[in-house]
C-alpha atoms as a PDB file:
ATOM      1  CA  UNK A   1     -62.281 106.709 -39.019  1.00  0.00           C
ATOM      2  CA  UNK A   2     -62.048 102.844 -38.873  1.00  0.00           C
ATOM      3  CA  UNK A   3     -61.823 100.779 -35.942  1.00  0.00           C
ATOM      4  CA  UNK A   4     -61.848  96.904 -35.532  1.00  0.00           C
ATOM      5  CA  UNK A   5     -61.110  93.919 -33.228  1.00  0.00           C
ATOM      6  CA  UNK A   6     -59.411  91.085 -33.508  1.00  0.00           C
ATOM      7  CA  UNK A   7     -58.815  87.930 -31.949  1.00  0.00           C
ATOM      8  CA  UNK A   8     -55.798  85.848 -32.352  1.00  0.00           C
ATOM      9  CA  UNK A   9     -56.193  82.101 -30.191  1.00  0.00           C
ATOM     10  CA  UNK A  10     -52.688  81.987 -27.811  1.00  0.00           C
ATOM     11  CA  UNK A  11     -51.896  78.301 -29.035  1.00  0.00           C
ATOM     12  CA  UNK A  12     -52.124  77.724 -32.974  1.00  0.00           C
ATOM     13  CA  UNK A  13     -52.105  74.467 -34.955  1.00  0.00           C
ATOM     14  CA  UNK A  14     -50.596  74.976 -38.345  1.00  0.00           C
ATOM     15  CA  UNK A  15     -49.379  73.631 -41.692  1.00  0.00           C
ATOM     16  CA  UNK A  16     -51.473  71.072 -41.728  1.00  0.00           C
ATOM     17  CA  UNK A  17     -51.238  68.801 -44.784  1.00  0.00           C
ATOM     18  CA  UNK A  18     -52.951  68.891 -47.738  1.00  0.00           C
ATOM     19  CA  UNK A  19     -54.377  72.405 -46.924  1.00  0.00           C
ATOM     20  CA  UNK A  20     -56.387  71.573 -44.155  1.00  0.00           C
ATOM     21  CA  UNK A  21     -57.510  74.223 -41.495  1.00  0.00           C
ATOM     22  CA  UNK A  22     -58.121  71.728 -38.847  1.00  0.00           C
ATOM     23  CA  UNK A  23     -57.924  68.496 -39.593  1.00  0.00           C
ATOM     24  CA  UNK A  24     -55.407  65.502 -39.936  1.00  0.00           C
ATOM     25  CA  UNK A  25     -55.990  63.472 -42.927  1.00  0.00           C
ATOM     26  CA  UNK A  26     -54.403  60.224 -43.513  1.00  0.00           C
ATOM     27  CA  UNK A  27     -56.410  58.912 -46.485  1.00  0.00           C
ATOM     28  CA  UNK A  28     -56.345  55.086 -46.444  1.00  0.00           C
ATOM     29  CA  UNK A  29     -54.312  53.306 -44.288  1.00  0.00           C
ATOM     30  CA  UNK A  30     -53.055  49.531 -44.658  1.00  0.00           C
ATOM     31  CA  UNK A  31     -52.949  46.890 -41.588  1.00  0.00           C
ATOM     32  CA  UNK A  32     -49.424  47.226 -40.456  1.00  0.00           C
ATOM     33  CA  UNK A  33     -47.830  49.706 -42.587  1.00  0.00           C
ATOM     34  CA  UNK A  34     -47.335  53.325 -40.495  1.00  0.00           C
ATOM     35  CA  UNK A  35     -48.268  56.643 -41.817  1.00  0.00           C
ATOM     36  CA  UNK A  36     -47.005  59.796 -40.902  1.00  0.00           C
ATOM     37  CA  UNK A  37     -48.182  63.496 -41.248  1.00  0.00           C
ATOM     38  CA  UNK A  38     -46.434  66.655 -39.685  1.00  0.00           C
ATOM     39  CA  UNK A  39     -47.695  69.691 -38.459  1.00  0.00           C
ATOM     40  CA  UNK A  40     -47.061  72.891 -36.045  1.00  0.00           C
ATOM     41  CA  UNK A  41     -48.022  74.348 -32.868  1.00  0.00           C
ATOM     42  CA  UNK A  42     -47.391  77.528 -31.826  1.00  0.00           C
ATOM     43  CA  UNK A  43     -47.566  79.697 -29.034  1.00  0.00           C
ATOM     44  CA  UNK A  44     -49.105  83.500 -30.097  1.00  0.00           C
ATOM     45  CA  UNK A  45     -49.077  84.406 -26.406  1.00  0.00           C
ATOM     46  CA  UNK A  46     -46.428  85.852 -23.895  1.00  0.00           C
ATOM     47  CA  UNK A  47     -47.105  83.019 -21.540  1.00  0.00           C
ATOM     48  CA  UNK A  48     -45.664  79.712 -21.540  1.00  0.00           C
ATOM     49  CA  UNK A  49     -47.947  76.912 -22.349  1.00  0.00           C
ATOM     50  CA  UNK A  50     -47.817  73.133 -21.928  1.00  0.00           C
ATOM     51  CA  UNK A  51     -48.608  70.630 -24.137  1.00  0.00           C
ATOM     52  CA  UNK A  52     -49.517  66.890 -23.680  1.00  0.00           C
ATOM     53  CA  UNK A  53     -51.229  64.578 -26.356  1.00  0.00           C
ATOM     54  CA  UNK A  54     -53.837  62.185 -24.476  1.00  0.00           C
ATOM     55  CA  UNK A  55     -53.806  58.660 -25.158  1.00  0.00           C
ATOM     56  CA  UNK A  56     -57.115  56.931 -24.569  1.00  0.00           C
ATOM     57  CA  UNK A  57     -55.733  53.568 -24.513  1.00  0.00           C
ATOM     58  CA  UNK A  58     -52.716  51.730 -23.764  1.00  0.00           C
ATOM     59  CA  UNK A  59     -52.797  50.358 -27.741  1.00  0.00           C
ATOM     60  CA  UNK A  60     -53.929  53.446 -29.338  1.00  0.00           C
ATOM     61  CA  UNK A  61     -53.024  53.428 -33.234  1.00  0.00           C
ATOM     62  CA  UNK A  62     -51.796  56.954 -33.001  1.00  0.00           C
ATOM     63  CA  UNK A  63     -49.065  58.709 -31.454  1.00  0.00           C
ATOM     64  CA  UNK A  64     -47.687  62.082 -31.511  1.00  0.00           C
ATOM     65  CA  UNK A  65     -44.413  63.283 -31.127  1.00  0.00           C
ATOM     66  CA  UNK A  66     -43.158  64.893 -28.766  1.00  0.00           C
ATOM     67  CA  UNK A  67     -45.718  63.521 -26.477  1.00  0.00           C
ATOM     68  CA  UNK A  68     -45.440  66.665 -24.552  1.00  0.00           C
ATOM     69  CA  UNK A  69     -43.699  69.810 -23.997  1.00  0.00           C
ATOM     70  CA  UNK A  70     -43.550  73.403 -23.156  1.00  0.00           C
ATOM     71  CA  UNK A  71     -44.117  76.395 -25.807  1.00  0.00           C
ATOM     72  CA  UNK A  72     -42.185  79.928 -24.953  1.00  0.00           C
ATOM     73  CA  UNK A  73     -43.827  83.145 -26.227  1.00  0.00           C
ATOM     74  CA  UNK A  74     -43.352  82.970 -29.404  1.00  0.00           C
ATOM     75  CA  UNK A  75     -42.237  79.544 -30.253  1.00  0.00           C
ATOM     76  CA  UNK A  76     -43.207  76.650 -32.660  1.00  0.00           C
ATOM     77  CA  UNK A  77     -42.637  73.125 -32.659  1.00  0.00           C
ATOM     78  CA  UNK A  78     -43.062  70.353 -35.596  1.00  0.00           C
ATOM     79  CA  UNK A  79     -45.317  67.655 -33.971  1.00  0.00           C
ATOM     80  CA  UNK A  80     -45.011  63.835 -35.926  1.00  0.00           C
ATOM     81  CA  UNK A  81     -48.571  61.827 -35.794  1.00  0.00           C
ATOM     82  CA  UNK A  82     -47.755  58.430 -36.471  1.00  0.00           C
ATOM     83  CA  UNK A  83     -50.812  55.817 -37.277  1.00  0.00           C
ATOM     84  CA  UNK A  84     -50.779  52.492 -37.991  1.00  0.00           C
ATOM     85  CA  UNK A  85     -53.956  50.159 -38.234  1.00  0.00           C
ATOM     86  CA  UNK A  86     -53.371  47.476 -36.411  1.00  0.00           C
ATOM     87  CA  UNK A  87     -56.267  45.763 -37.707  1.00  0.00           C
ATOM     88  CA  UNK A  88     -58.818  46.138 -39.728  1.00  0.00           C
ATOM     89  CA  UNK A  89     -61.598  48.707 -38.892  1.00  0.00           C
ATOM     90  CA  UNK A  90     -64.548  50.207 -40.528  1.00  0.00           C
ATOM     91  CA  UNK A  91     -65.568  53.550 -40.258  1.00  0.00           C
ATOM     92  CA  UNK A  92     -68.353  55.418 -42.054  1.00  0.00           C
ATOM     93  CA  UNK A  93     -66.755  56.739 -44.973  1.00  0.00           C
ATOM     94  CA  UNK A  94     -66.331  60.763 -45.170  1.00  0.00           C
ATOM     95  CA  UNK A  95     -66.732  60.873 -41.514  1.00  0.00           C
ATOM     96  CA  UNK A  96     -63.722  61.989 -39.451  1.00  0.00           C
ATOM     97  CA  UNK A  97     -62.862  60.153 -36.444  1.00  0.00           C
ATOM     98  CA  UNK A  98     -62.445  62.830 -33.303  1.00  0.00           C
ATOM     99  CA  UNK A  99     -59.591  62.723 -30.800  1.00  0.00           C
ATOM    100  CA  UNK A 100     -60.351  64.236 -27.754  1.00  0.00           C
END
């Protein structure tokens, strides 16, 4: 006999581009010209969740749409994240920059 456990998280984020498991990867981004990248979230529970995406500033460069919403049992929604440099910024290359 063979017994296991799993776990399964109740909210998923999926298809993310370019294979990634959890990460959002816009490559290199020109000053004024907007970038966007799709992906999912889904709801793996039989509760209903809400989601909001935090902005940490008024002028943040990225947005997500929808902003916010509700997930039924079972249900996925496509979520847009748009970016667009506004100006010119340097980060350490091969870092990611976290969103909290």
């Amino acid at each position: 006999e063979i017994a296991g456990e799993g776990f399964m998280q109740d909210v998923s984020i999926g298809n993310l581009p370019e294979g990634s498991e959890d990460t959002l990867i816009f490559g290199n981004l020109t000053v004024g010209v907007v970038k966007q990248l799709s992906f999912s979230i889904s709801n793996n529970s039989t509760k209903v969740y809400r989601f909001k995406w935090l902005k940490e500033e008024e002028d943040s460069f990225i947005t997500f749409s929808p902003q916010e919403g509700h997930l039924q049992p079972g249900q996925s929604k496509d979520v847009m994240a748009t970016v667009v440099a506004k100006k010119e910024l340097d980060f350490e290359a091969g870092k990611p920059l976290m969103l909290h």
